[in-house]
Every structure is written in C-alpha cells, then in structure tokens.
Protein backbone atom coordinates (compact mmCIF):
# COMPACT_ATOMS: atom_id res chain seq x y z
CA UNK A 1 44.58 19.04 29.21
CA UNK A 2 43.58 19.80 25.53
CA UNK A 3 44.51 16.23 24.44
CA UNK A 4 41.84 15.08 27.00
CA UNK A 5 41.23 11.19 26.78
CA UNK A 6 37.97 9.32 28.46
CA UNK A 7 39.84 7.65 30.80
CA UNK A 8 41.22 11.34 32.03
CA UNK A 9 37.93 12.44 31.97
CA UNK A 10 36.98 9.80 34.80
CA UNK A 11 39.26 10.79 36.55
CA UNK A 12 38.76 14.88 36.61
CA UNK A 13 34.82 14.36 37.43
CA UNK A 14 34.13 15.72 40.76
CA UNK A 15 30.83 16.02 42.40
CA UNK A 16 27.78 17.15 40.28
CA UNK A 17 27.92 20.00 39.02
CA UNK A 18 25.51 22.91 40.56
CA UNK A 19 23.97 26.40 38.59
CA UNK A 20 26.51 29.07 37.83
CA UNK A 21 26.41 32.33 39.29
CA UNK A 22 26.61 35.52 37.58
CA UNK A 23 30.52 36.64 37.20
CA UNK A 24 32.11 39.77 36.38
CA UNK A 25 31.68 40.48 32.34
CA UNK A 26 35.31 42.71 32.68
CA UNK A 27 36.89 39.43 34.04
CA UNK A 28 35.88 36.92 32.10
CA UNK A 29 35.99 35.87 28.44
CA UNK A 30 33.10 34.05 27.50
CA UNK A 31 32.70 30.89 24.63
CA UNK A 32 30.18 29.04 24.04
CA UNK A 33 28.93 26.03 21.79
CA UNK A 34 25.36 26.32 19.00
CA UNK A 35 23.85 23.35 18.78
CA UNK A 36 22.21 22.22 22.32
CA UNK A 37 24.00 25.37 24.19
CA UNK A 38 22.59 28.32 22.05
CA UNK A 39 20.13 26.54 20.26
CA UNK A 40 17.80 22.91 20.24
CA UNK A 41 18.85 20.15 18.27
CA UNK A 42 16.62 19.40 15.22
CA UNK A 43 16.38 15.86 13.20
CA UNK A 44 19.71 17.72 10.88
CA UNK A 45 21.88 20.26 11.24
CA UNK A 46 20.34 22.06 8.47
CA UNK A 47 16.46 22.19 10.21
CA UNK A 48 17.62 23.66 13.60
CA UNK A 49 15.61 27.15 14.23
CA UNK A 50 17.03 29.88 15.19
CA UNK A 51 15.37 32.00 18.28
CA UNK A 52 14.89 35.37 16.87
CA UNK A 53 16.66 36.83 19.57
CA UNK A 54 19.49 35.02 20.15
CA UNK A 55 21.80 37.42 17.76
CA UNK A 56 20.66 40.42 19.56
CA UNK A 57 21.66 38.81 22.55
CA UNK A 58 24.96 38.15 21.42
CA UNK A 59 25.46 41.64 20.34
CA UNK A 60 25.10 42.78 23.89
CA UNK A 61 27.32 39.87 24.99
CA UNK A 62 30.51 41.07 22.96
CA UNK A 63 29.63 44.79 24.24
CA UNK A 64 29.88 44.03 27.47
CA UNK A 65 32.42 41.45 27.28
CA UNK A 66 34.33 44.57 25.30
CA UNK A 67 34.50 41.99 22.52
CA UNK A 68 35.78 38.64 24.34
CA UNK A 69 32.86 36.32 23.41
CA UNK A 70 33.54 33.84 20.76
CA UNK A 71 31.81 30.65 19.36
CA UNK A 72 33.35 26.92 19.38
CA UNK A 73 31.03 24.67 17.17
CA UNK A 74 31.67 21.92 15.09
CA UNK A 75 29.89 23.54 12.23
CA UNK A 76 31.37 25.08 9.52
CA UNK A 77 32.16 28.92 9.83
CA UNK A 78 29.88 29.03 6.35
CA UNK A 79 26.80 27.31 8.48
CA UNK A 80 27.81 29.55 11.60
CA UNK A 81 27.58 32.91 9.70
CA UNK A 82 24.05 31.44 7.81
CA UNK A 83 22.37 30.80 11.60
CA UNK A 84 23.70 33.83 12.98
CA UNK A 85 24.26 36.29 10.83
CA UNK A 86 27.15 38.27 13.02
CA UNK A 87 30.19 37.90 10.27
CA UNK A 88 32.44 40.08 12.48
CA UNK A 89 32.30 37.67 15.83
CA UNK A 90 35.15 35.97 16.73
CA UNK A 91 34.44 32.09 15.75
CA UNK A 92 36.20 28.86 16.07
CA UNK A 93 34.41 26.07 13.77
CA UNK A 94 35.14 22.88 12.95
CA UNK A 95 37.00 22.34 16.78
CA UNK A 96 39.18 25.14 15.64
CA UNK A 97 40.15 23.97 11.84
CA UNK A 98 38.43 27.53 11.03
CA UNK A 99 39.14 30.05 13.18
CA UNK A 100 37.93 33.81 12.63
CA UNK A 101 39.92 36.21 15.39
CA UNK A 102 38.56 38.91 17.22
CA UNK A 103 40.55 41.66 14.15
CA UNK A 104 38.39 39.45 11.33
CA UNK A 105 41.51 37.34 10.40
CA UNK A 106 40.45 33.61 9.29
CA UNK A 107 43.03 31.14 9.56
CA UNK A 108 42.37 27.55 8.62
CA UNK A 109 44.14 24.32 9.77
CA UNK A 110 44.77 23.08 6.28
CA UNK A 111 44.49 19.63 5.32
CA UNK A 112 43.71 18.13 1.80
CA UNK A 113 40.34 16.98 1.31
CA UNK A 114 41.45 14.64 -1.05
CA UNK A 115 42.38 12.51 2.06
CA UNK A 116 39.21 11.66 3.54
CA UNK A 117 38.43 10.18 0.03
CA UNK A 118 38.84 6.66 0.67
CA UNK A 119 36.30 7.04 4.07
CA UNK A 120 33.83 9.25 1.66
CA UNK A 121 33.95 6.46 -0.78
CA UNK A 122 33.64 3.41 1.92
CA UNK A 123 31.06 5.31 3.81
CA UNK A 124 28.99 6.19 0.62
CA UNK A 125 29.14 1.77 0.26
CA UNK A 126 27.87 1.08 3.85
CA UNK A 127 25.21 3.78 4.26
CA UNK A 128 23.31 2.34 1.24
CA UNK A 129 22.58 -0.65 4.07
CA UNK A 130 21.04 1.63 6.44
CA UNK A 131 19.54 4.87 5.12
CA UNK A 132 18.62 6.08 8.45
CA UNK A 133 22.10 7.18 9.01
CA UNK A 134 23.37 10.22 7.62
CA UNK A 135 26.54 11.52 6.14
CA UNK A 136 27.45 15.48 6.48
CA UNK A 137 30.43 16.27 3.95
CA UNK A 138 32.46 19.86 5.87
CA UNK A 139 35.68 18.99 3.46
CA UNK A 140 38.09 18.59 5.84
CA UNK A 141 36.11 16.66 8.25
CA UNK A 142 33.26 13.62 7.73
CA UNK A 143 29.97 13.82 10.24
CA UNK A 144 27.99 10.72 10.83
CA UNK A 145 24.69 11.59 12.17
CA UNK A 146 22.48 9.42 13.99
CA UNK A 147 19.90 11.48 15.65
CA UNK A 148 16.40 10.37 13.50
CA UNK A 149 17.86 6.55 14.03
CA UNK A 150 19.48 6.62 17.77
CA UNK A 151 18.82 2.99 17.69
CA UNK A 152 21.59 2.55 14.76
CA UNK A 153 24.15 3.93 17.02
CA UNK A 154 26.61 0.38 17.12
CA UNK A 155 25.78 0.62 13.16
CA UNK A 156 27.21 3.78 13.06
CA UNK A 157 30.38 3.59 15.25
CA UNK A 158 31.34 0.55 13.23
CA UNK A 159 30.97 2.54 10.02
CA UNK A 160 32.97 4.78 11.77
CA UNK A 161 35.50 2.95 12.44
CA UNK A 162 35.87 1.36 8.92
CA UNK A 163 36.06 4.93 7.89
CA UNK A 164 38.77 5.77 10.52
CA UNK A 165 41.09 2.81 8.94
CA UNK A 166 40.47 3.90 5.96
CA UNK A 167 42.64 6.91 6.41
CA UNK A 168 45.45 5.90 8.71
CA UNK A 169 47.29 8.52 10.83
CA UNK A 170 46.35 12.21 11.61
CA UNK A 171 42.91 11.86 12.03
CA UNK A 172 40.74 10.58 14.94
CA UNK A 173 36.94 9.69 15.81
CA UNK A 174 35.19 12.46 17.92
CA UNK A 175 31.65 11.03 19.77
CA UNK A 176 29.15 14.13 19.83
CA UNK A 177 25.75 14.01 20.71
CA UNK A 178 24.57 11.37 17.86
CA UNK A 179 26.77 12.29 15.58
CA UNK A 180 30.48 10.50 14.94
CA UNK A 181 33.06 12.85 13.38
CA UNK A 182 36.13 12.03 11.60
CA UNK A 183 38.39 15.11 11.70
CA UNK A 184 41.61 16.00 11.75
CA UNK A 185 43.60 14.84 14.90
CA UNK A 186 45.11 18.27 15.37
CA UNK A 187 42.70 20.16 16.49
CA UNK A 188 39.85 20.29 19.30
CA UNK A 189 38.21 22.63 21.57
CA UNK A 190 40.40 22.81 23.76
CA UNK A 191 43.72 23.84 22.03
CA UNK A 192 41.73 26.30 20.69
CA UNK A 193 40.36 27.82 23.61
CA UNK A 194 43.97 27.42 24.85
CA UNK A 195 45.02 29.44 21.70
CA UNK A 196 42.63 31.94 21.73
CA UNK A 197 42.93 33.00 25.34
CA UNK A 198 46.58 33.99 24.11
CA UNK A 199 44.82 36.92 21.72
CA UNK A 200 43.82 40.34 22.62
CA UNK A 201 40.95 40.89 23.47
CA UNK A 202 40.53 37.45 25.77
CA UNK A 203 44.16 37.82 27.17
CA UNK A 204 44.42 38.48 30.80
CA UNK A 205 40.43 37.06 31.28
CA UNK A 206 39.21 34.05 32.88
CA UNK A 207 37.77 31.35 30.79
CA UNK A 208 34.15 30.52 31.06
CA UNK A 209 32.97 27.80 28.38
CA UNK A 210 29.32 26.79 27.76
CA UNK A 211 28.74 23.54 25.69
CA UNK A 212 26.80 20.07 26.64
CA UNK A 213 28.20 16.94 25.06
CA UNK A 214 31.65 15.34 24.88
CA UNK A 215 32.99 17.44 22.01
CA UNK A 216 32.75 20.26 24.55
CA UNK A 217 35.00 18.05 27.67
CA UNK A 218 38.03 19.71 26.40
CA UNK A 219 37.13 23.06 26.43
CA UNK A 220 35.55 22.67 29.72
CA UNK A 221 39.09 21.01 31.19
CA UNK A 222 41.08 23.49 29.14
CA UNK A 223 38.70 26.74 30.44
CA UNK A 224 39.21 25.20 34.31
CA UNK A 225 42.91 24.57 33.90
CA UNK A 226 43.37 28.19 33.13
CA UNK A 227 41.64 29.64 36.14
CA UNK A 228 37.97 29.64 34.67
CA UNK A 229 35.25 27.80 34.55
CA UNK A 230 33.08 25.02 32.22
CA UNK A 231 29.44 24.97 32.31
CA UNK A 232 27.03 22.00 31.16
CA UNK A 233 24.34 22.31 29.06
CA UNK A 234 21.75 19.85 29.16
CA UNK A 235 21.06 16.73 30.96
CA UNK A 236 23.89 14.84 29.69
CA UNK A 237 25.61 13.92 32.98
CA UNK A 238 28.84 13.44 34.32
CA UNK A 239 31.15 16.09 33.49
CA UNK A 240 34.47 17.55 33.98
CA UNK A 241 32.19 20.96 33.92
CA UNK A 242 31.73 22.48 37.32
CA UNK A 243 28.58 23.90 36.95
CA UNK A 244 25.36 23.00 35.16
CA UNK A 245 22.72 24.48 33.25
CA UNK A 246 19.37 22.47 32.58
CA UNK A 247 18.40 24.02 29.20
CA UNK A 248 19.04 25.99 25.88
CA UNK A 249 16.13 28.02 27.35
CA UNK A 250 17.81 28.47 30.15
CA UNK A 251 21.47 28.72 28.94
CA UNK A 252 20.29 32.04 27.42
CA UNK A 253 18.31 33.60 30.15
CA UNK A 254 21.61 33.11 32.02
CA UNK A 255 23.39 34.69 29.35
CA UNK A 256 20.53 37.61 29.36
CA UNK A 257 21.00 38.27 32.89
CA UNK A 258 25.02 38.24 32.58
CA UNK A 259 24.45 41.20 30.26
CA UNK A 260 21.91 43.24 32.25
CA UNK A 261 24.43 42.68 35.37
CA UNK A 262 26.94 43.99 33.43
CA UNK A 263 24.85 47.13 32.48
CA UNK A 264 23.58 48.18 36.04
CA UNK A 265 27.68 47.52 36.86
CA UNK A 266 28.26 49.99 34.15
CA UNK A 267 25.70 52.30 34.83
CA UNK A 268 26.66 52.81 38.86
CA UNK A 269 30.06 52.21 38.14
C-alpha cells in the first residue's frame, strides 16, 4: 500500500469518515503530521505559530505512549526541531528522507543535491513570470508553494512538471495542500510508517496516523493495512482515513484527552 497511486485511492474510499474514539495508549503507536494536524497553516512555512502548549502536550503523549509517538512532516528535521523544540522525539521529515529513531539515531536517504540542479535552475527562470509563487529549497527535495496565490495553481503544476523533466528518473511530483514537491521517488509516508512500526518501541502496536492532505493518504492506507487506523484532519474530503477530525483545535483536544485517559487508566490500573 505504501506506493499508493490516485486511482488506488478511489478505490480504498469507503463511506465518510466519522470522529475517532479514544483507544488504548499501551496498544497503539501514535504519528502524526505539523502543518494542518498539529498546527494552522500560515501564508509560509516559516510564519506558522506555534500554540504554546502543543510541546507540553507531546511530552505527555510519548509518556504515555511509553515513547511510541513520532512525527511524519514534510519539513525538514532542522525546521521540525526549530517549531518544537523536543530534539529527542522520534521524527520522520522530509516523507522519511530524515529519519530520527526512537534511540536518537538519524539516518538520511541520501541523494546528491547536485541533481535537482537543473529543476532549481529552470524553476528560478519561470518563477520570475509569476512572483506569487514560491520556491522552498530542503536540498534533497524542491517545494512549490502556492498558498498566498491559490489561483496560480495550473501555473504551478506546469512549472512543476517542467521541473520534474528536468531531472528524469528517481524522483516524482507529490500534491500537498498548495504546495507541489519534487522529492525523491523512494520515499513517502507510508514506507516509513511501514519501517518504523518494525522498531522498538512501536513494534507489536497498532498504527494510528493523524494528517489531512494527500501527502498523508499513504500513511493513512499503510497505518489501516497494518491493523490500525488513519484519521483526517481538516475538511479536505474524501479519504482513505476512517475517521475524521474537523480541526487543528480539535486534533489536539483529542490528543489531550487520549493522554488524560491514559492517566486515570494508569492511576486505577
């Protein structure tokens, strides 16, 4: 399921999905996405704001999770430890082309950056004919954001795709929620859900995976074809996710009330 296509996602979406309920924190393992999961959008990646206590939430995640909570973004693991300043939780950026385990160990899915040159250089031409757009540099990956011009969305896919050519095999476009990445083909969500759930301290847990746009459909598949669960985020509708969540607000008083569950579970238990 990791290599999830569109067409596949047609096909796995079942009725609408409905609120989650509160599961077992000492059965689950728990990911989530940032940006429109954790935390609201902003006009760039750089301007989001940060709920003052959204890291002491996720401290009492991982302790009652007994550690199995980790983050799947498409940010950087630099921008991930600047936002949330937790350098010790387990973190899979980039789709899993940085990935921090649960012991501290980073591993990255290397790939030259030297190869994305001829896109940088092609998209550096075109975006000088529409300065609305906007072009986020990660290295190993190329981010075309749309979100202050959502009219210049055709502009941008085409751009895109010139950008995509200009590279040739072993990478691929990934649609986000207005923003067009060109990253490595090897690597998404999914696999790396898939590849973390293999690691102590997730092994032997069922999945649950919060996100709310497309970058998050192969988690979601991956988390369900393991036994667990994907929840939506947001109003962006269908999904392969089985349940919903309306919210970032509401994503984390979810979250909130997992972790008081798990107390009083503790406490009687």
């Amino acid at each position: 399921m990791a290599n999830l296509e569109q067409a596949s996602l047609e096909q796995a979406r079942g009725p609408a999905p409905r609120p989650p309920p509160i599961p077992r924190a000492d059965e689950i393992a728990l990911f989530a996405d940032i940006d429109g999961t954790l935390i609201d959008f902003a006009a760039t990646p750089e301007t989001v704001e940060i709920d003052a206590t959204l890291p002491g939430l996720l401290r009492g995640l991982h302790a009652v999770l007994d550690g199995a909570l980790a983050i799947l973004s498409g940010r950087s693991l630099a921008q991930i430890d600047t936002l949330l300043h937790l350098p010790w939780l387990p973190v899979a950026a980039q789709h899993g082309a940085e990935l921090r385990s649960a012991d501290g160990r980073i591993t990255r899915e290397v790939d030259d950056p030297a190869q994305l040159d001829p896109a940088r250089a092609a998209l550096t031409d075109l975006l000088a004919q529409c300065p609305d757009l906007r072009l986020e540099d990660k290295g190993i990956a190329l981010a075309l954001h749309y979100r202050a011009a959502p009219q210049a969305f055709k502009t941008a896919r085409q751009f895109a795709d010139v950008a995509l050519a200009c590279v040739g095999p072993g990478f691929e476009l990934l649609h986000g929620d207005c923003v067009i990445e060109l990253k490595s083909a090897r690597v998404d969500k999914g696999r790396t859900l898939a590849a973390l759930m293999t690691q102590v301290p997730f092994i032997g847990r069922k999945p649950w995976m919060l996100g709310d746009d497309f970058t998050d459909e192969y988690a979601f598949a991956m988390a369900q074809s393991l036994g667990g669960v994907g929840v939506i985020v947001g109003p962006r509708q269908p999904s392969v996710a089985r349940y919903a969540l309306a919210t970032v607000a509401d994503t984390r008083a979810w979250l909130l009330r997992l972790t008081r569950h798990a107390a009083r579970l503790r406490s009687t238990g």
